[in-house]
C-alpha atoms as a PDB file:
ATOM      1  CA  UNK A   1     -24.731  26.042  44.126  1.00  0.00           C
ATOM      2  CA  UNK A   2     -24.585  29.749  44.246  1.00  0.00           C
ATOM      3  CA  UNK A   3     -24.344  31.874  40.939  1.00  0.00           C
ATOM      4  CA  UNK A   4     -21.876  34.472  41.130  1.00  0.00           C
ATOM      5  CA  UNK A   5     -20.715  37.066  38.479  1.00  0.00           C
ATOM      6  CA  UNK A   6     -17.167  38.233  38.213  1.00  0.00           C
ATOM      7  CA  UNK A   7     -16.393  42.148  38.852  1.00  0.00           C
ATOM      8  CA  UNK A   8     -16.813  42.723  35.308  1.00  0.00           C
ATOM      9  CA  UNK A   9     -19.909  40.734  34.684  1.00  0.00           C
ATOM     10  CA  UNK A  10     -21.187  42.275  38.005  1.00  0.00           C
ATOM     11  CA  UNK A  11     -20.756  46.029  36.380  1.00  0.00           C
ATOM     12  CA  UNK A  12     -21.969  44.847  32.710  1.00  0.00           C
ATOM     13  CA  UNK A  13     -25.341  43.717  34.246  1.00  0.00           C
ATOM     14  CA  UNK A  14     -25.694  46.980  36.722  1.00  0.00           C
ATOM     15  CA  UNK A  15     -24.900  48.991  33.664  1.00  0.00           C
ATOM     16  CA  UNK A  16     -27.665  47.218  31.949  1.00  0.00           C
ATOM     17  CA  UNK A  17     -30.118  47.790  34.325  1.00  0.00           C
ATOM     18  CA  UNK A  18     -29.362  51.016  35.021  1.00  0.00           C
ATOM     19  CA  UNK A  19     -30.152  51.239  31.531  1.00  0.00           C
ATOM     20  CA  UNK A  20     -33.345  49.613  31.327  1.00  0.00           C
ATOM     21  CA  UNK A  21     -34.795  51.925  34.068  1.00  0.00           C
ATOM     22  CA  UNK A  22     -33.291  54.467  32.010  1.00  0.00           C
ATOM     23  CA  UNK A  23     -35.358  53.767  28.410  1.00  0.00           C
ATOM     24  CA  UNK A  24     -38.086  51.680  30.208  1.00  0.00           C
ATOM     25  CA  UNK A  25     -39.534  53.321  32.832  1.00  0.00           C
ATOM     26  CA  UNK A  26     -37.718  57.158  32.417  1.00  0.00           C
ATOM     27  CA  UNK A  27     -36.140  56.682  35.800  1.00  0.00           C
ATOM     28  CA  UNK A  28     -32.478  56.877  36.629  1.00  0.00           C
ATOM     29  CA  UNK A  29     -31.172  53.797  39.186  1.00  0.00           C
ATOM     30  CA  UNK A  30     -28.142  54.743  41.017  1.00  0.00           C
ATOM     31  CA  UNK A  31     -25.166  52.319  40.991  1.00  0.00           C
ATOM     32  CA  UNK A  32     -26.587  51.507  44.965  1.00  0.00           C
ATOM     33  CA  UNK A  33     -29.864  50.497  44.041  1.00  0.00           C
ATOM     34  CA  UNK A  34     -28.959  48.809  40.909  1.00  0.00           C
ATOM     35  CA  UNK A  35     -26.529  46.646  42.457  1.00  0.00           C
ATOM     36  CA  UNK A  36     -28.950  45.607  45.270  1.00  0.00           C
ATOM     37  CA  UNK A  37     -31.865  44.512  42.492  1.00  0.00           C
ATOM     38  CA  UNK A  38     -29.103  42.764  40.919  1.00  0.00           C
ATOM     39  CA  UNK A  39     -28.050  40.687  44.361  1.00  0.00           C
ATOM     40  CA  UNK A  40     -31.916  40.400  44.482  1.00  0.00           C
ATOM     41  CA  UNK A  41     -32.089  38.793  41.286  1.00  0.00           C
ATOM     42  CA  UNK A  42     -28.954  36.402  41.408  1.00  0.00           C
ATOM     43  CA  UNK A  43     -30.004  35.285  44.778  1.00  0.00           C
ATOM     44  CA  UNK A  44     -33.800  34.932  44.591  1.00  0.00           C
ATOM     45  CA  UNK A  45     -34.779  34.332  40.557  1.00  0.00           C
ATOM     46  CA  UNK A  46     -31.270  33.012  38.758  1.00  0.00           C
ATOM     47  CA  UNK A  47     -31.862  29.578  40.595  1.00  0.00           C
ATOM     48  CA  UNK A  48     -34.633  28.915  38.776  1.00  0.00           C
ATOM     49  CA  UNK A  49     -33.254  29.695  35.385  1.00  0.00           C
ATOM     50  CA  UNK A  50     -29.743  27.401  36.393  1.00  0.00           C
ATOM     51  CA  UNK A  51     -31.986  24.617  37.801  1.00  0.00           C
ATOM     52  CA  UNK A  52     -33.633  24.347  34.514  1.00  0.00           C
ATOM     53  CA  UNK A  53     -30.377  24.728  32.665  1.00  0.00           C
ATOM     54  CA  UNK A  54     -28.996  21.783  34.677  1.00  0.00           C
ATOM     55  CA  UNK A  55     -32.366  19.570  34.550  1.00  0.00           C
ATOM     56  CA  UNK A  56     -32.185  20.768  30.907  1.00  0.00           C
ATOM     57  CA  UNK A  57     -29.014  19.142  30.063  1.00  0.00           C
ATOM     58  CA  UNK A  58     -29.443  15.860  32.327  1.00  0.00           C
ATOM     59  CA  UNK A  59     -31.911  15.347  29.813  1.00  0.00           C
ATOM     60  CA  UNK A  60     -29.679  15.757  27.073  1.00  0.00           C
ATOM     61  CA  UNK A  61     -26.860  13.670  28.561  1.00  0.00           C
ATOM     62  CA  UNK A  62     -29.355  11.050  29.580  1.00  0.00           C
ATOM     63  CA  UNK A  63     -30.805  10.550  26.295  1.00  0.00           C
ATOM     64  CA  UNK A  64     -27.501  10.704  24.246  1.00  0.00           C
ATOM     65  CA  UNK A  65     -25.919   8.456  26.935  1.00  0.00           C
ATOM     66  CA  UNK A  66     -28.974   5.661  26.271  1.00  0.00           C
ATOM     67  CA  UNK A  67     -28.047   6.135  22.094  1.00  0.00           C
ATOM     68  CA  UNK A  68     -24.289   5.092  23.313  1.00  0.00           C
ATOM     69  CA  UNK A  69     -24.464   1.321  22.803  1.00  0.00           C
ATOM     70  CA  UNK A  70     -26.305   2.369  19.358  1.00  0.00           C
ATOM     71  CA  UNK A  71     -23.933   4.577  18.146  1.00  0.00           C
ATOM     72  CA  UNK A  72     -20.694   3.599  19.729  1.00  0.00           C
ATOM     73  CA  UNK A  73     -20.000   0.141  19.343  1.00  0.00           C
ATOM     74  CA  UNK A  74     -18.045  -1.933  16.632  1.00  0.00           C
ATOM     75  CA  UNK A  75     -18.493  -5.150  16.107  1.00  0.00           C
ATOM     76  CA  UNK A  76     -16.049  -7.982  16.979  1.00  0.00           C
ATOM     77  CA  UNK A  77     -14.210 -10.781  15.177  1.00  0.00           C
ATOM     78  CA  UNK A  78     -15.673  -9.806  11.682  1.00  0.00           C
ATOM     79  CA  UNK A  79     -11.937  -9.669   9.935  1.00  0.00           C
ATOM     80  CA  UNK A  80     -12.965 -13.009   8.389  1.00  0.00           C
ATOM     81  CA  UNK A  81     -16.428 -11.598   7.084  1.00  0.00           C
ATOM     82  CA  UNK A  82     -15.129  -9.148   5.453  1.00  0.00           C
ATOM     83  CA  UNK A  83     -12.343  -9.682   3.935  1.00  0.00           C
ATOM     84  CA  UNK A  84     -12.682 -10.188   0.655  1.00  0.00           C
ATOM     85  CA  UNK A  85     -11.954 -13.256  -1.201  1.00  0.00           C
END
């Protein structure tokens, strides 16, 4: 599944790298350039970070879905053993 940005996600991250350059390394990135490191990024490292998000929260599900029985379940016919006399 591809990760996109929406226009205004799109121009919060190129601002932010344009900044980065900016304080970090004392060079200026032009809107150009800082889009294409940006498409470079989405395309070639945020996979990795989503496919660990996702694996991340099979996990999760997984283990709270196991607990389900455990923590979901009410006994039956027990009117009679608990009513009190």
């Amino acid at each position: 599944m591809a990760i996109e940005l929406t226009p205004i996600e799109t121009d919060e991250a190129v601002a932010s790298l344009q900044r980065f350059f900016r304080e970090e390394h004392e060079q200026e990135l032009s809107d150009l350039r800082a889009r294409l490191l940006l498409d470079y990024v989405m395309k070639e490292l945020a996979p990795l970070a989503y496919n660990r998000g996702v694996k991340d929260a099979e996990q999760y599900f997984r283990r709270h879905t196991e607990e389900l029985p455990n923590i979901c379940f009410e006994a039956p016919l027990t009117y009679w053993t608990r009513r009190k006399r």
